[in-house]
C-alpha atoms as a PDB file:
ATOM      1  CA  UNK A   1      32.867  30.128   9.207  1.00  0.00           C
ATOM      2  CA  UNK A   2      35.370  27.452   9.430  1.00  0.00           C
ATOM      3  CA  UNK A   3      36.733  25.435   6.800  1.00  0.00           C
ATOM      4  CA  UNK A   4      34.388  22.094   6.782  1.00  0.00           C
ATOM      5  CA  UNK A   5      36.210  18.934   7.036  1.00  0.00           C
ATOM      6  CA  UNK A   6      35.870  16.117   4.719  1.00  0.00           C
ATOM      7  CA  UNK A   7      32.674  14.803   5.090  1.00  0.00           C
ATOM      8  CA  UNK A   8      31.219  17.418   6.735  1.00  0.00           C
ATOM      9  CA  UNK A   9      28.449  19.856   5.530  1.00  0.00           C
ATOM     10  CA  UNK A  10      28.534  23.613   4.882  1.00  0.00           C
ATOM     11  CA  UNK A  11      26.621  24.443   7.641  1.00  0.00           C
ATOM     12  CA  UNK A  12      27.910  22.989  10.670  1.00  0.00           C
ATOM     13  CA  UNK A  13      26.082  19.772  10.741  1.00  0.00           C
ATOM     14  CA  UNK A  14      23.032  21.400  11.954  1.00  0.00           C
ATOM     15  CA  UNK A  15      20.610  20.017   9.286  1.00  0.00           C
ATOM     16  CA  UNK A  16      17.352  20.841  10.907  1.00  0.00           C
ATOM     17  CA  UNK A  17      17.851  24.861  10.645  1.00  0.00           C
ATOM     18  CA  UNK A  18      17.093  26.140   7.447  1.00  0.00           C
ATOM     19  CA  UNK A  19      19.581  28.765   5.989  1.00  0.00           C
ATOM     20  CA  UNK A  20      18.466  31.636   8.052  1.00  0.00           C
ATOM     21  CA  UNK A  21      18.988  29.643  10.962  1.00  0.00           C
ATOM     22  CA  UNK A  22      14.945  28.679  11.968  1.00  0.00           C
ATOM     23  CA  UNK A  23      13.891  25.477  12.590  1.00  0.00           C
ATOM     24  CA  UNK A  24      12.318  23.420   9.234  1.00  0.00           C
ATOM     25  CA  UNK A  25       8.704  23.232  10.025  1.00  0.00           C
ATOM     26  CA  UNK A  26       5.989  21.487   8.312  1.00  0.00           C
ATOM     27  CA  UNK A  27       2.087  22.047   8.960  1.00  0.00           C
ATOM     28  CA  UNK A  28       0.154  18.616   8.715  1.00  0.00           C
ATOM     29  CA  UNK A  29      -3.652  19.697   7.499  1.00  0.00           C
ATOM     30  CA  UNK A  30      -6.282  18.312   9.234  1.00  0.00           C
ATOM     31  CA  UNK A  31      -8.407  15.096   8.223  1.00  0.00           C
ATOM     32  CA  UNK A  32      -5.433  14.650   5.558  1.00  0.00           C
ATOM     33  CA  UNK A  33      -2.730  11.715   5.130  1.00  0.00           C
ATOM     34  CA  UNK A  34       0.315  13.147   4.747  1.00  0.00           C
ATOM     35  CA  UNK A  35       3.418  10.770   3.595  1.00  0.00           C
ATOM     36  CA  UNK A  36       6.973  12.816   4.954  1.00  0.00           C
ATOM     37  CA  UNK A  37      10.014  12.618   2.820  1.00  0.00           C
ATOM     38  CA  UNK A  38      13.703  11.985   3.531  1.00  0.00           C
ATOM     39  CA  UNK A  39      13.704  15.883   2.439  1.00  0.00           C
ATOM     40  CA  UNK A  40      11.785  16.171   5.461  1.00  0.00           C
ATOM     41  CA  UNK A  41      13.615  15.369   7.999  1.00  0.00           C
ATOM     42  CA  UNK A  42      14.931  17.332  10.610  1.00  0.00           C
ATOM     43  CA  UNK A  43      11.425  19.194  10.562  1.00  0.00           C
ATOM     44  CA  UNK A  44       9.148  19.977  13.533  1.00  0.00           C
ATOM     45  CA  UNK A  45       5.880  18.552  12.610  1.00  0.00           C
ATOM     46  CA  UNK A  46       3.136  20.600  14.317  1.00  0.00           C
ATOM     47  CA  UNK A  47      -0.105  18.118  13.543  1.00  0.00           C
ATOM     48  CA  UNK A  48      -2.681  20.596  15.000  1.00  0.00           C
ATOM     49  CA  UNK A  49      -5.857  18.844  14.192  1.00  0.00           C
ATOM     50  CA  UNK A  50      -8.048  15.934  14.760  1.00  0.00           C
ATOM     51  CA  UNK A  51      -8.454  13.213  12.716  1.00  0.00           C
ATOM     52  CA  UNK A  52      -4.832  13.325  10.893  1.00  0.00           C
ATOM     53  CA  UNK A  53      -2.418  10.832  10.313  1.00  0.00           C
ATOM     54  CA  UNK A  54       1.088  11.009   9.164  1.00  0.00           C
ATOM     55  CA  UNK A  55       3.130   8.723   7.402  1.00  0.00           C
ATOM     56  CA  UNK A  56       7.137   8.844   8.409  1.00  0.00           C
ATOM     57  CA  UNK A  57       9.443   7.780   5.257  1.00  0.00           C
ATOM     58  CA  UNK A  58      11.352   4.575   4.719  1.00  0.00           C
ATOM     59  CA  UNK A  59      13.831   3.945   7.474  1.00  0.00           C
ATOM     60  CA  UNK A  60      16.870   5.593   6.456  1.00  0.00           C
ATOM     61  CA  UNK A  61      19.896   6.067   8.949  1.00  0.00           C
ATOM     62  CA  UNK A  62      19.918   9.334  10.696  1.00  0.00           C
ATOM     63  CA  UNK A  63      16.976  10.612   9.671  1.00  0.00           C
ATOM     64  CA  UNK A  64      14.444  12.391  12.333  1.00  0.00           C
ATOM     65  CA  UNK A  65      11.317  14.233  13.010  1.00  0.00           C
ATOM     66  CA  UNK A  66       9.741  16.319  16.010  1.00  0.00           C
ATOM     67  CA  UNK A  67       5.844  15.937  16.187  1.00  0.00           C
ATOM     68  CA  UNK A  68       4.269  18.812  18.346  1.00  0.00           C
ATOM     69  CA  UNK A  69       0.423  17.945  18.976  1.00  0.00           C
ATOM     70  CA  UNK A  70      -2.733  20.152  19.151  1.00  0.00           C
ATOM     71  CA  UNK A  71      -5.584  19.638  21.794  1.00  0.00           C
ATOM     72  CA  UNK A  72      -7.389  16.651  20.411  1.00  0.00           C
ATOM     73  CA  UNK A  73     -10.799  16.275  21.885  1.00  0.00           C
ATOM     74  CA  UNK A  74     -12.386  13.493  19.439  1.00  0.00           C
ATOM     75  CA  UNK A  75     -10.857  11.828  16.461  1.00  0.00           C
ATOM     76  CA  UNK A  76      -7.343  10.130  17.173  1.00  0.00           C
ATOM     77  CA  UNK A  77      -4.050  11.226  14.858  1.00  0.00           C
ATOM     78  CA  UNK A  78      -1.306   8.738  13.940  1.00  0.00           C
ATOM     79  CA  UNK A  79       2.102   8.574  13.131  1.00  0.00           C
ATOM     80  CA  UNK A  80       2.605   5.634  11.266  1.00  0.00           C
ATOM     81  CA  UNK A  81       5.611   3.723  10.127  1.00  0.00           C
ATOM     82  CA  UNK A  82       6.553   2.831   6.418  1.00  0.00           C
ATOM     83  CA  UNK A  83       6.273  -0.830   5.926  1.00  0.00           C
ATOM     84  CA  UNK A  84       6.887  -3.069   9.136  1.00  0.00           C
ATOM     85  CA  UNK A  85       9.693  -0.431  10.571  1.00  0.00           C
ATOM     86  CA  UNK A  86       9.110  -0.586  14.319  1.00  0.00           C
ATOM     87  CA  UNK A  87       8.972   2.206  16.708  1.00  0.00           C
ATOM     88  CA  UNK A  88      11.283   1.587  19.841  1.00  0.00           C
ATOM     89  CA  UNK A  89      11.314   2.993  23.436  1.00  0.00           C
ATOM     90  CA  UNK A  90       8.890   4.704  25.499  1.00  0.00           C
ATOM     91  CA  UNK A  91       6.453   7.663  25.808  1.00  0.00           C
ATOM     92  CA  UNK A  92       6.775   9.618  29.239  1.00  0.00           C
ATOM     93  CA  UNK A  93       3.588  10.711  30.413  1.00  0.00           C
ATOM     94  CA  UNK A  94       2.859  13.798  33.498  1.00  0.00           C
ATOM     95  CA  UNK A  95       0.304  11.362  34.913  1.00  0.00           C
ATOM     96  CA  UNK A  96       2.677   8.016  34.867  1.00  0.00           C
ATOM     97  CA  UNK A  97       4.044   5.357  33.177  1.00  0.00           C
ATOM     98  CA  UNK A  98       3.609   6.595  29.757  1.00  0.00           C
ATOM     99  CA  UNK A  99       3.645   3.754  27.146  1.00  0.00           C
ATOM    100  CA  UNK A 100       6.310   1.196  26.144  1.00  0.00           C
ATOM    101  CA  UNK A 101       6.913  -0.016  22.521  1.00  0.00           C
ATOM    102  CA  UNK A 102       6.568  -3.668  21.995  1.00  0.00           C
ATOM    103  CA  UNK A 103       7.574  -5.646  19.033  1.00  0.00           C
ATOM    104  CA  UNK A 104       5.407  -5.107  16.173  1.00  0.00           C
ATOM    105  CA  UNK A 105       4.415  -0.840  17.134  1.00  0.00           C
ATOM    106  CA  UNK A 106       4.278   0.443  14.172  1.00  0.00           C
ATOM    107  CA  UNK A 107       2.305   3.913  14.922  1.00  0.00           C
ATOM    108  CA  UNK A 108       1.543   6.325  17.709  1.00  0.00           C
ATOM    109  CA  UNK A 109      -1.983   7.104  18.499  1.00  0.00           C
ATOM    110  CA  UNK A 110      -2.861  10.586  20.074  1.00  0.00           C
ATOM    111  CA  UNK A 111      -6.224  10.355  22.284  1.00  0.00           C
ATOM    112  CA  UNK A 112      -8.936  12.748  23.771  1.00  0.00           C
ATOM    113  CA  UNK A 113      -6.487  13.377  26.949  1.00  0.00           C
ATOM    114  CA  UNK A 114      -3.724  15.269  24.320  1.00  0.00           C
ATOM    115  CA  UNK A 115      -3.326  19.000  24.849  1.00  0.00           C
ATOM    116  CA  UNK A 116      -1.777  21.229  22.997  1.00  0.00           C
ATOM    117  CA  UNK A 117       2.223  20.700  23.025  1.00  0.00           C
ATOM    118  CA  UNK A 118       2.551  17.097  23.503  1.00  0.00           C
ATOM    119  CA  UNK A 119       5.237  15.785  21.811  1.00  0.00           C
ATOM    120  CA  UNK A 120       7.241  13.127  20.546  1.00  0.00           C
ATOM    121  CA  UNK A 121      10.699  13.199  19.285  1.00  0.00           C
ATOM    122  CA  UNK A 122      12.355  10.456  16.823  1.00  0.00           C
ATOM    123  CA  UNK A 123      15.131   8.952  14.624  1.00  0.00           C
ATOM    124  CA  UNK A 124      16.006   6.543  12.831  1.00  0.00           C
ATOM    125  CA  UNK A 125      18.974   3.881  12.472  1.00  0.00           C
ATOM    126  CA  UNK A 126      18.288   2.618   9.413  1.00  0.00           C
ATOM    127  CA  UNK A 127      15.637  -0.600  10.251  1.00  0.00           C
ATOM    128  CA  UNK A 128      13.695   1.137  13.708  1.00  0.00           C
ATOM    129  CA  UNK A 129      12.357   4.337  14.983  1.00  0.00           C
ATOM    130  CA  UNK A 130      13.558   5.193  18.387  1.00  0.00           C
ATOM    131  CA  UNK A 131      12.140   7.218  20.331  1.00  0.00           C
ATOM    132  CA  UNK A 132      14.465   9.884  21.167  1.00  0.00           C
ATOM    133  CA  UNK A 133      12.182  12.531  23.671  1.00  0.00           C
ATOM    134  CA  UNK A 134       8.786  12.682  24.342  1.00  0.00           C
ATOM    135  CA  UNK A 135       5.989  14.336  26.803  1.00  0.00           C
ATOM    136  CA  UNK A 136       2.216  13.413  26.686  1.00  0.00           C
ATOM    137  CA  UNK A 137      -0.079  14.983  29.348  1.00  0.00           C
ATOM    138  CA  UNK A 138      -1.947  12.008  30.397  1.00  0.00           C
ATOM    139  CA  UNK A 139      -1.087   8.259  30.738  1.00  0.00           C
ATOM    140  CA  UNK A 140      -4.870   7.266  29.165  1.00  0.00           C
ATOM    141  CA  UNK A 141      -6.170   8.820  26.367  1.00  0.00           C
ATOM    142  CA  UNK A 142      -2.722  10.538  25.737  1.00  0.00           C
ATOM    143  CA  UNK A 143      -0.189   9.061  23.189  1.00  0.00           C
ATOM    144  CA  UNK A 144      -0.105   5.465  23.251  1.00  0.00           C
ATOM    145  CA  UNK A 145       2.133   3.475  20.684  1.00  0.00           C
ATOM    146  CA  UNK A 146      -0.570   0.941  18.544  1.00  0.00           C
END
């Protein structure tokens, strides 16, 4: 391994592996509200179930999360901002336009159209979530921002 530079961190800058080199991940139970941490971040977020919702922390510069949905037939799931922190950019959907945040989006709603690896990528700047990479399977009923 190289000698790190000032500023730089031990492992390369890759934050999201953990020290054997996998990806963090982090298991959202359903029915629950789970708040994520700064600690968090970096994490692939596999939210499985129906009826879940998941809180993102308070906007902090460079911090980021991977959602990876389930198939969910009934009950929506959310990712929701902290406070009024905005989401910004645009879902891409297989069947169309996909979904384009407006002023005012805080949260991401998964409907009865989401199969099982949608997903939606995002980071932070510090004030807004952008959205960084993202796939839903339908244009209705899929992920919409809310």
């Amino acid at each position: 391994m190289a000698i790190p530079y000032y500023g730089q961190n031990k492992d390369g800058d890759n934050l999201q592996y953990a020290a054997d080199g996998k990806v963090k991940i982090k298991t959202v139970a359903a029915g629950l509200h789970t708040k994520l941490t700064a600690d968090d971040s970096g994490s692939v977020v596999i939210v499985a179930a129906n009826s879940t919702e998941v809180t993102l922390p308070d906007a902090a510069e460079g911090l980021n999360f991977k959602f990876i949905f389930g198939a969910h037939d009934s009950a929506i799931c959310k990712v929701i901002t902290a406070a009024a922190d905005d989401f910004v950019g645009s879902i891409n959907a297989n069947t169309g336009a996909g979904d384009i945040a407006v002023d005012g989006d805080v949260s991401i709603n998964t409907g009865s159209a989401t199969v099982a690896g949608d997903y939606v990528s995002v980071v932070c700047d510090g004030t807004d979530w952008f959205i960084v990479d993202s796939m839903s399977s339908a244009t209705s009923s899929g992920m919409v921002f809310a």
